[in-house]
C-alpha atoms as a PDB file:
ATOM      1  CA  UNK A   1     -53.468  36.976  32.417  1.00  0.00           C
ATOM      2  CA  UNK A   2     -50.333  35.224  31.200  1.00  0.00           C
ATOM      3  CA  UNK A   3     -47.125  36.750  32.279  1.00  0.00           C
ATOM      4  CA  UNK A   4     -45.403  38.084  29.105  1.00  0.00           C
ATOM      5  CA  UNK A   5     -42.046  36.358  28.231  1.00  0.00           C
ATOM      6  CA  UNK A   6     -38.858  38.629  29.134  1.00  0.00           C
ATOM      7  CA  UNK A   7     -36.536  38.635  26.527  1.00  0.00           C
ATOM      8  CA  UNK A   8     -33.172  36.904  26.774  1.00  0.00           C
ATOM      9  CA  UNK A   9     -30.132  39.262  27.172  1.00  0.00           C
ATOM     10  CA  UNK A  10     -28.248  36.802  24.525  1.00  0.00           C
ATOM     11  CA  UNK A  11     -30.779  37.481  21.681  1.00  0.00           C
ATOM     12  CA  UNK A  12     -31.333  41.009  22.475  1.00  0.00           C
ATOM     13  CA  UNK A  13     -27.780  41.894  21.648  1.00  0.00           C
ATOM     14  CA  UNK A  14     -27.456  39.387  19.014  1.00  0.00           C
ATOM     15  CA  UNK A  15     -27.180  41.030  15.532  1.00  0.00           C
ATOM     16  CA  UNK A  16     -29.283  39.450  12.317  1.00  0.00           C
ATOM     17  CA  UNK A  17     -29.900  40.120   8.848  1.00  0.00           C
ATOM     18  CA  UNK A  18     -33.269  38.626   7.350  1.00  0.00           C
ATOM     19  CA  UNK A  19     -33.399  38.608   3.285  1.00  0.00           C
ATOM     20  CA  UNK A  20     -36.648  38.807   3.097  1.00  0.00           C
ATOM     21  CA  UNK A  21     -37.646  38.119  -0.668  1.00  0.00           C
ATOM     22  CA  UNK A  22     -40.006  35.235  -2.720  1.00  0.00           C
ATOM     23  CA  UNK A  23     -39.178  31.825  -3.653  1.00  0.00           C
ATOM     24  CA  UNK A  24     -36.931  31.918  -6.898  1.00  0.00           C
ATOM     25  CA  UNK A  25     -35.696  35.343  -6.328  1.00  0.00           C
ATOM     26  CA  UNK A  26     -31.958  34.148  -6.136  1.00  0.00           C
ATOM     27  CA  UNK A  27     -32.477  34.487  -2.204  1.00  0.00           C
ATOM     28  CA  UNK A  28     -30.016  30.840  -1.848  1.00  0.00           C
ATOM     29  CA  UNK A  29     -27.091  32.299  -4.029  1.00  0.00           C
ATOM     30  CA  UNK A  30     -27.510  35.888  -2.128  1.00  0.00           C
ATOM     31  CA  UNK A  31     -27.298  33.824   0.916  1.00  0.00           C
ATOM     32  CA  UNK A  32     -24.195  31.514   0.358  1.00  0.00           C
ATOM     33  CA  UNK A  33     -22.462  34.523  -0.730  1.00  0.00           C
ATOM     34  CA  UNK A  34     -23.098  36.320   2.526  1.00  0.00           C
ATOM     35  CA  UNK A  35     -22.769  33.530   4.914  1.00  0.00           C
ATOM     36  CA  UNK A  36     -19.250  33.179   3.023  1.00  0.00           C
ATOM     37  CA  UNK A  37     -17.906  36.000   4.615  1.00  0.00           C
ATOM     38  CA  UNK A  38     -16.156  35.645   8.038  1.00  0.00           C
ATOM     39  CA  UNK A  39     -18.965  37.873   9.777  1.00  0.00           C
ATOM     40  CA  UNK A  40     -22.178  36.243   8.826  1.00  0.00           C
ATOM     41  CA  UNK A  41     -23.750  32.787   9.442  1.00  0.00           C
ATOM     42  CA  UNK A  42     -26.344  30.873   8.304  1.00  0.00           C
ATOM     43  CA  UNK A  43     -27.551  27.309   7.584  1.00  0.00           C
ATOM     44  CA  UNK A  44     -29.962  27.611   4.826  1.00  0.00           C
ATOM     45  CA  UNK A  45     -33.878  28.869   5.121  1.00  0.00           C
ATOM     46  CA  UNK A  46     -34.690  27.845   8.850  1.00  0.00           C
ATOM     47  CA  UNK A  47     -38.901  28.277   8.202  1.00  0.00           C
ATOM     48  CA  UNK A  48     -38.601  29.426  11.629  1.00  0.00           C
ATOM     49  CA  UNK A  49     -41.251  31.969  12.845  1.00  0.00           C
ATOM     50  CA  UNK A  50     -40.179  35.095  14.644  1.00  0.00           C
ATOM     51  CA  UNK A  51     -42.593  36.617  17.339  1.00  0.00           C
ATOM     52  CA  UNK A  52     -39.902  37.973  19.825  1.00  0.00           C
ATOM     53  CA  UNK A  53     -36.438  39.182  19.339  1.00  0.00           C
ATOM     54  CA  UNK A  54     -36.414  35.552  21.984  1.00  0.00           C
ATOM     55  CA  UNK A  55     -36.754  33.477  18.441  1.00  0.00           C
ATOM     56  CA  UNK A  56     -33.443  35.057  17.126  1.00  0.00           C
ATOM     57  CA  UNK A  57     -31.866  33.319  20.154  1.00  0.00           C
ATOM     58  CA  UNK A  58     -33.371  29.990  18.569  1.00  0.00           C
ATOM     59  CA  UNK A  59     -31.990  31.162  15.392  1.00  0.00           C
ATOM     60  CA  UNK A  60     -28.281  31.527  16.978  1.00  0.00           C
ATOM     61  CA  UNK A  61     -28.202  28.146  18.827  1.00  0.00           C
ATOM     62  CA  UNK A  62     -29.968  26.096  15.500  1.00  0.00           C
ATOM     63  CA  UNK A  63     -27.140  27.845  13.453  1.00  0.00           C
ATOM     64  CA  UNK A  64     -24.760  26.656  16.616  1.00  0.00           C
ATOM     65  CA  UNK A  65     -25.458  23.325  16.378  1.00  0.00           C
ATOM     66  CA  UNK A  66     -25.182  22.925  12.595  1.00  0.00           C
ATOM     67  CA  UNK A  67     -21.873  24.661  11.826  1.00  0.00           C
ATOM     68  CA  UNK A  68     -20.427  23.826  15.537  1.00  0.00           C
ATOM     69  CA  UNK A  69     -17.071  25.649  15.913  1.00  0.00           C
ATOM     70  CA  UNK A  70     -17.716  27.369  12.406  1.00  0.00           C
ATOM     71  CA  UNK A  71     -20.295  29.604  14.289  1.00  0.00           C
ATOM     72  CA  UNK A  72     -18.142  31.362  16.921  1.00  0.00           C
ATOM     73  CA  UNK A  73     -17.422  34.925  16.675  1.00  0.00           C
ATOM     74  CA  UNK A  74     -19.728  35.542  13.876  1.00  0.00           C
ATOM     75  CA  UNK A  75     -21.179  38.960  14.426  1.00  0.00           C
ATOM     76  CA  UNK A  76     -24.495  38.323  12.232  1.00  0.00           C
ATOM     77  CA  UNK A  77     -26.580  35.247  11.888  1.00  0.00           C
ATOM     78  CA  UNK A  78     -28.665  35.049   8.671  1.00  0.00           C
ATOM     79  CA  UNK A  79     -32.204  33.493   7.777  1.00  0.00           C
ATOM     80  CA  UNK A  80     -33.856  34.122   4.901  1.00  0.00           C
ATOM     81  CA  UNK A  81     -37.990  34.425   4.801  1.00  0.00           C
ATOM     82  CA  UNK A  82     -40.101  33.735   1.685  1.00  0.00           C
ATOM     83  CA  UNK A  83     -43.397  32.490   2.824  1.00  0.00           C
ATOM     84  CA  UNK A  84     -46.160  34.364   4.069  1.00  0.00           C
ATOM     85  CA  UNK A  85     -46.629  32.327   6.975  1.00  0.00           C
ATOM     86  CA  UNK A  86     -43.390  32.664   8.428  1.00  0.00           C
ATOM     87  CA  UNK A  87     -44.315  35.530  11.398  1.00  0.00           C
ATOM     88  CA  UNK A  88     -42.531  38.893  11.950  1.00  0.00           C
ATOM     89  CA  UNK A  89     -43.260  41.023  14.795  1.00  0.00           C
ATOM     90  CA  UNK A  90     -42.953  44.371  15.346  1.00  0.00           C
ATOM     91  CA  UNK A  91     -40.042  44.239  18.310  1.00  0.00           C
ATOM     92  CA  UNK A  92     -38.053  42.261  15.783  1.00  0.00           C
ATOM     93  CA  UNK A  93     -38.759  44.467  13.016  1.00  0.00           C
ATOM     94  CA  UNK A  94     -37.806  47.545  15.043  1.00  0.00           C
ATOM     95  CA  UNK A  95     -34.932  45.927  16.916  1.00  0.00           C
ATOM     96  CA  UNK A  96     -31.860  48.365  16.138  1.00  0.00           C
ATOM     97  CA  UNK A  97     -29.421  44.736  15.660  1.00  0.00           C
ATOM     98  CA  UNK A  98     -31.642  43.818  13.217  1.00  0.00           C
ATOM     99  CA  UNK A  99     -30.947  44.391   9.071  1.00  0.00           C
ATOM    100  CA  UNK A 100     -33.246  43.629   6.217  1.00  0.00           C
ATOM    101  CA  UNK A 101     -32.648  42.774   2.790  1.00  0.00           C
ATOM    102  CA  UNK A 102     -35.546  43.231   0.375  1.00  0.00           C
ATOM    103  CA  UNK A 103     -34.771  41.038  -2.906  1.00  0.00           C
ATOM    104  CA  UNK A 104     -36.968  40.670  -5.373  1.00  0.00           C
ATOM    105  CA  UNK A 105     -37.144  39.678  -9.409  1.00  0.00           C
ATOM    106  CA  UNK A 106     -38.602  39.937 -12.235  1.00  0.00           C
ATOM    107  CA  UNK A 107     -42.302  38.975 -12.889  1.00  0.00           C
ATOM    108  CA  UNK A 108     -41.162  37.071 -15.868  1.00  0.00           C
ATOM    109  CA  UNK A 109     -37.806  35.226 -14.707  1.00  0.00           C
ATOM    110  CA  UNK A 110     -39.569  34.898 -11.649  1.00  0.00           C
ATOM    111  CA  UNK A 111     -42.619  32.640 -12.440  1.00  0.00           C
ATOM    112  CA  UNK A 112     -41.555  31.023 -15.141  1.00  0.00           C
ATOM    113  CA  UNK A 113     -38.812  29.919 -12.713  1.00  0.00           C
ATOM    114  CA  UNK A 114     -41.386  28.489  -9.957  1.00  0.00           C
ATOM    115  CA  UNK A 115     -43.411  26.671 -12.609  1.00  0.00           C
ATOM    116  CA  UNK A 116     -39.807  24.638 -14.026  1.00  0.00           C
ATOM    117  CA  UNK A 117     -39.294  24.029  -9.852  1.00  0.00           C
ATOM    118  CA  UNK A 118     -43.030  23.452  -8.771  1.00  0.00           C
ATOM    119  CA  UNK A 119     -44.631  21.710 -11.393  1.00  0.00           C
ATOM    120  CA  UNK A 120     -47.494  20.697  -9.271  1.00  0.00           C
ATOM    121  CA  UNK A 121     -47.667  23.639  -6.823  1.00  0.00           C
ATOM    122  CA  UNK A 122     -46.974  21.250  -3.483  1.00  0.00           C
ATOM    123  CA  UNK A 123     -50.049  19.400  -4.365  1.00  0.00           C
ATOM    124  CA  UNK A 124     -48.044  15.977  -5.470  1.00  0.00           C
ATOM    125  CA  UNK A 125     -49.368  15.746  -8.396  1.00  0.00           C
ATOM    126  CA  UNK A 126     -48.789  18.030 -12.042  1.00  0.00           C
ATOM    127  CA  UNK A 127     -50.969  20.628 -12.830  1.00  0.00           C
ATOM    128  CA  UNK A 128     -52.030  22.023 -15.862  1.00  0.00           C
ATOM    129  CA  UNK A 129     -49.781  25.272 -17.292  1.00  0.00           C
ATOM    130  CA  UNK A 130     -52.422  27.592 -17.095  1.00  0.00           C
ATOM    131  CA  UNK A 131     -53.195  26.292 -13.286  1.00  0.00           C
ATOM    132  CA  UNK A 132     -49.715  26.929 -12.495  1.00  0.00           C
ATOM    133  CA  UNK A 133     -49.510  30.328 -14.316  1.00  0.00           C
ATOM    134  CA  UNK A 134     -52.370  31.555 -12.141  1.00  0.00           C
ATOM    135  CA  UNK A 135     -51.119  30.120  -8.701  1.00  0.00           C
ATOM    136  CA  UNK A 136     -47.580  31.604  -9.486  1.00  0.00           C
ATOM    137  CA  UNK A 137     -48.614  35.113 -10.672  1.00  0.00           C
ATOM    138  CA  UNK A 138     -51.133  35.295  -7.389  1.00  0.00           C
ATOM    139  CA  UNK A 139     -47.905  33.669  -4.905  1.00  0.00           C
ATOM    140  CA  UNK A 140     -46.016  36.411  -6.618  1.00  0.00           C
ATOM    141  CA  UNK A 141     -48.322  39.630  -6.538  1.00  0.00           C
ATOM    142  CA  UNK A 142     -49.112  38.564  -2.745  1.00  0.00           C
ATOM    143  CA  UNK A 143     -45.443  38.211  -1.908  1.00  0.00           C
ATOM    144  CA  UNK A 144     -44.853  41.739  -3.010  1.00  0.00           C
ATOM    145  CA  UNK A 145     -47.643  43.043  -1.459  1.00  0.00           C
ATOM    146  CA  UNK A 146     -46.448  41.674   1.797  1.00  0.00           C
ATOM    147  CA  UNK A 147     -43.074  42.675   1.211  1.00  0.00           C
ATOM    148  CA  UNK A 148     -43.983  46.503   0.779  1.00  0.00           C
ATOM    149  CA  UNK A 149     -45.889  46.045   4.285  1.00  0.00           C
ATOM    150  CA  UNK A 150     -43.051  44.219   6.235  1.00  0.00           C
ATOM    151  CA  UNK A 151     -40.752  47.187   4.868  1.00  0.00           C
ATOM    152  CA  UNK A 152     -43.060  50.064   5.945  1.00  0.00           C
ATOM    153  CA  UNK A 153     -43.412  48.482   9.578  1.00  0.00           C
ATOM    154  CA  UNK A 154     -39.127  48.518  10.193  1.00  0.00           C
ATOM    155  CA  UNK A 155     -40.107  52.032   9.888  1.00  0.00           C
ATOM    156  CA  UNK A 156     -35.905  52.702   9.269  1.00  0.00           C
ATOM    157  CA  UNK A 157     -34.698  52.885   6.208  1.00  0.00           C
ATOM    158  CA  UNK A 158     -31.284  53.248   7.231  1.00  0.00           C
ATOM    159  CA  UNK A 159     -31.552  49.110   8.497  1.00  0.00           C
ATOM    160  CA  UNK A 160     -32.880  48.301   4.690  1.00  0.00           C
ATOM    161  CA  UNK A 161     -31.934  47.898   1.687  1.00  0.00           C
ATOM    162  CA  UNK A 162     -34.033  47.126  -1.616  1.00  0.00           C
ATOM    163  CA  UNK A 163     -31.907  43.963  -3.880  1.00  0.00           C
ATOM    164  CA  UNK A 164     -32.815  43.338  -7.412  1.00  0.00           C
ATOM    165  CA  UNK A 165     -31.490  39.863  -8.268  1.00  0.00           C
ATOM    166  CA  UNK A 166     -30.579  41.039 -12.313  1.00  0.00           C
ATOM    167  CA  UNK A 167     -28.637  43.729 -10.988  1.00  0.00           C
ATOM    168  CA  UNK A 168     -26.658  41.984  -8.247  1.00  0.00           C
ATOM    169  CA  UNK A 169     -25.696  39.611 -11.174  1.00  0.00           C
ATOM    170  CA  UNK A 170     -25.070  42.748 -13.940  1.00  0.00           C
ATOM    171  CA  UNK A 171     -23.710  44.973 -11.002  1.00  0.00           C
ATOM    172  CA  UNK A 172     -22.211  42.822  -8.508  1.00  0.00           C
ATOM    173  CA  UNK A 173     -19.636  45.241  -7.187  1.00  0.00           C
ATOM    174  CA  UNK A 174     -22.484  47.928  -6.737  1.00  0.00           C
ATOM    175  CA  UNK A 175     -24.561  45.489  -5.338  1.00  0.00           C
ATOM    176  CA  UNK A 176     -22.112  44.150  -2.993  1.00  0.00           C
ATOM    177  CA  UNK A 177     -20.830  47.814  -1.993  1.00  0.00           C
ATOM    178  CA  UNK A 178     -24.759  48.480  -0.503  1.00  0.00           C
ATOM    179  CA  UNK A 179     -24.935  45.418   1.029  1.00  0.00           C
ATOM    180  CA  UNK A 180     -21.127  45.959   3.171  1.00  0.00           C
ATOM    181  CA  UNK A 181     -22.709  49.484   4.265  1.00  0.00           C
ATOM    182  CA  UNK A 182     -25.325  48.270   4.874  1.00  0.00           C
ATOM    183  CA  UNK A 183     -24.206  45.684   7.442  1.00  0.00           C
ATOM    184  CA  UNK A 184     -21.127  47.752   7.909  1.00  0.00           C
ATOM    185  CA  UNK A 185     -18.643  45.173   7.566  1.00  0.00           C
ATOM    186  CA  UNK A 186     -15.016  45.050   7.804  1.00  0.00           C
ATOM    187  CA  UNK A 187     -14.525  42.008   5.017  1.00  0.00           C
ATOM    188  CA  UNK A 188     -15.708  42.784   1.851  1.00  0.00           C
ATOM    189  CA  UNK A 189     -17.930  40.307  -0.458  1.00  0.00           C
ATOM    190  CA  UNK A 190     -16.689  38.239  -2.716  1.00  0.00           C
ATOM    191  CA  UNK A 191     -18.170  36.448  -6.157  1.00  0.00           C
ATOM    192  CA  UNK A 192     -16.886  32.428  -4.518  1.00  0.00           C
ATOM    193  CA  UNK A 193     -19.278  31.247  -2.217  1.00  0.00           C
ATOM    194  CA  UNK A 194     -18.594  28.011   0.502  1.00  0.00           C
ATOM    195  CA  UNK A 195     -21.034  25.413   0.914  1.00  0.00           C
ATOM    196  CA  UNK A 196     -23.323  25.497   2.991  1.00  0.00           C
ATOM    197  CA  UNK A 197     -24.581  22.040   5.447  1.00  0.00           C
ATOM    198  CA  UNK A 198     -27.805  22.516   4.075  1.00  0.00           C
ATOM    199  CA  UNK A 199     -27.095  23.482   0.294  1.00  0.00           C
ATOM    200  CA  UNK A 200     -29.087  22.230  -1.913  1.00  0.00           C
ATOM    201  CA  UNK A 201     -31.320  20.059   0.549  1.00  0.00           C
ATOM    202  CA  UNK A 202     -35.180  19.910   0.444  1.00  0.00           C
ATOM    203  CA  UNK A 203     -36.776  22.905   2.669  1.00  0.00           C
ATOM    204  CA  UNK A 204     -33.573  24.509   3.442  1.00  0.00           C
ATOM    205  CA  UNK A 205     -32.972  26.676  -0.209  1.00  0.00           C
ATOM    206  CA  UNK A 206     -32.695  26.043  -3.714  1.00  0.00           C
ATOM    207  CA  UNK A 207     -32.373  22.339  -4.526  1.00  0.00           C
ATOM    208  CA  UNK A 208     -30.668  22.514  -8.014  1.00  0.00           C
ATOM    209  CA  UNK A 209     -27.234  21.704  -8.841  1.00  0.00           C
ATOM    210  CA  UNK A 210     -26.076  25.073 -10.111  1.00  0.00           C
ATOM    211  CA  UNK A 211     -25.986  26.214  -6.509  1.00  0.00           C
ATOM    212  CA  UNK A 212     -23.844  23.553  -5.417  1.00  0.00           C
ATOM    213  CA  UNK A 213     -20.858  25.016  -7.984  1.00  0.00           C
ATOM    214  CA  UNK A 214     -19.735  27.687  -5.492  1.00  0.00           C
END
């Protein structure tokens, strides 16, 4: 039998949030705004997998090695996870350094905002409306689905918090107070975001040019 891979010291004190949402749930603006604040950092969606609180160490030297000096003394690093593949195991879920952001959005907003972005579903090719209507409303309903599940297994809602994307942008101060107590930190939120290496690159977060505006 295999022997079991000991955790790393590093990544088992290491504190990380996870907004853990669907695609075109505002999940890139919620993250420049957080990594904008002198206690979080992030890069962008990483699509990496996390099967032992060891991948958060991957997380913090990736991060590392994009921002460079940037990095140091962060006390969070940030990933957001969207797809279903993307794997979540139960230390990391019940890892008392770890925080979880639930965001979801409307039905509505939501797919008619993946079929302006995807209009042939990753397939490389257009697809008809009513195609894309199906594939979006199924991505969707599974996401959720999924989401409720990952939720339930952190098992502590004091390390969670539920995010609706209309009301962080109708109640931003609201929204922004649950998110400081949540992560309990010591500079507050604010509405300007930075930049981000990977902002608005392919695979790493929304593409578009509104998020580039800061």
């Amino acid at each position: 039998m295999p022997e079991r891979e000991s955790t790393d010291a590093g990544a088992q004190r290491q504190e990380f949030a996870f907004i853990v949402g669907h695609m075109r749930s505002g999940s890139s603006l919620l993250l420049h705004l957080l990594a904008s604040n002198p206690q979080i950092a992030a890069i962008g969606e990483t699509h990496l997998s996390y099967r032992s609180l060891n991948d958060i160490g991957r997380l913090q030297r990736r991060i590392a090695e994009t921002l460079g000096p940037q990095a140091a003394g962060r006390r969070f690093v940030l990933d957001k996870l969207l797809q279903p593949y993307i794997a979540l195991a139960s230390e990391v879920l019940s890892a008392p350094t770890g925080r979880f952001l639930f965001l979801t959005r409307s039905p509505d907003e939501s797919m008619a905002s993946m079929i302006a972005a995807f209009p042939d579903w990753f397939t490389g090719k257009p697809l008809p409306h009513d195609e894309l209507v199906r594939k979006a409303g199924a991505y969707y309903l599974a996401r959720l689905k999924l989401m409720a599940q990952t939720a339930a297994r952190v098992g502590d809602r004091s390390r969670c918090l539920s995010l609706d994307y209309e009301e962080l942008l109708g109640r931003t101060d609201a929204s922004f107070a649950a998110i400081e107590r949540l992560l309990n930190l010591a500079h507050p939120l604010r509405e300007e975001y930075q930049l981000l290496p990977g902002t608005a690159r392919p695979r790493l977060g929304d593409t578009s040019e509104e998020i580039r505006r800061g």
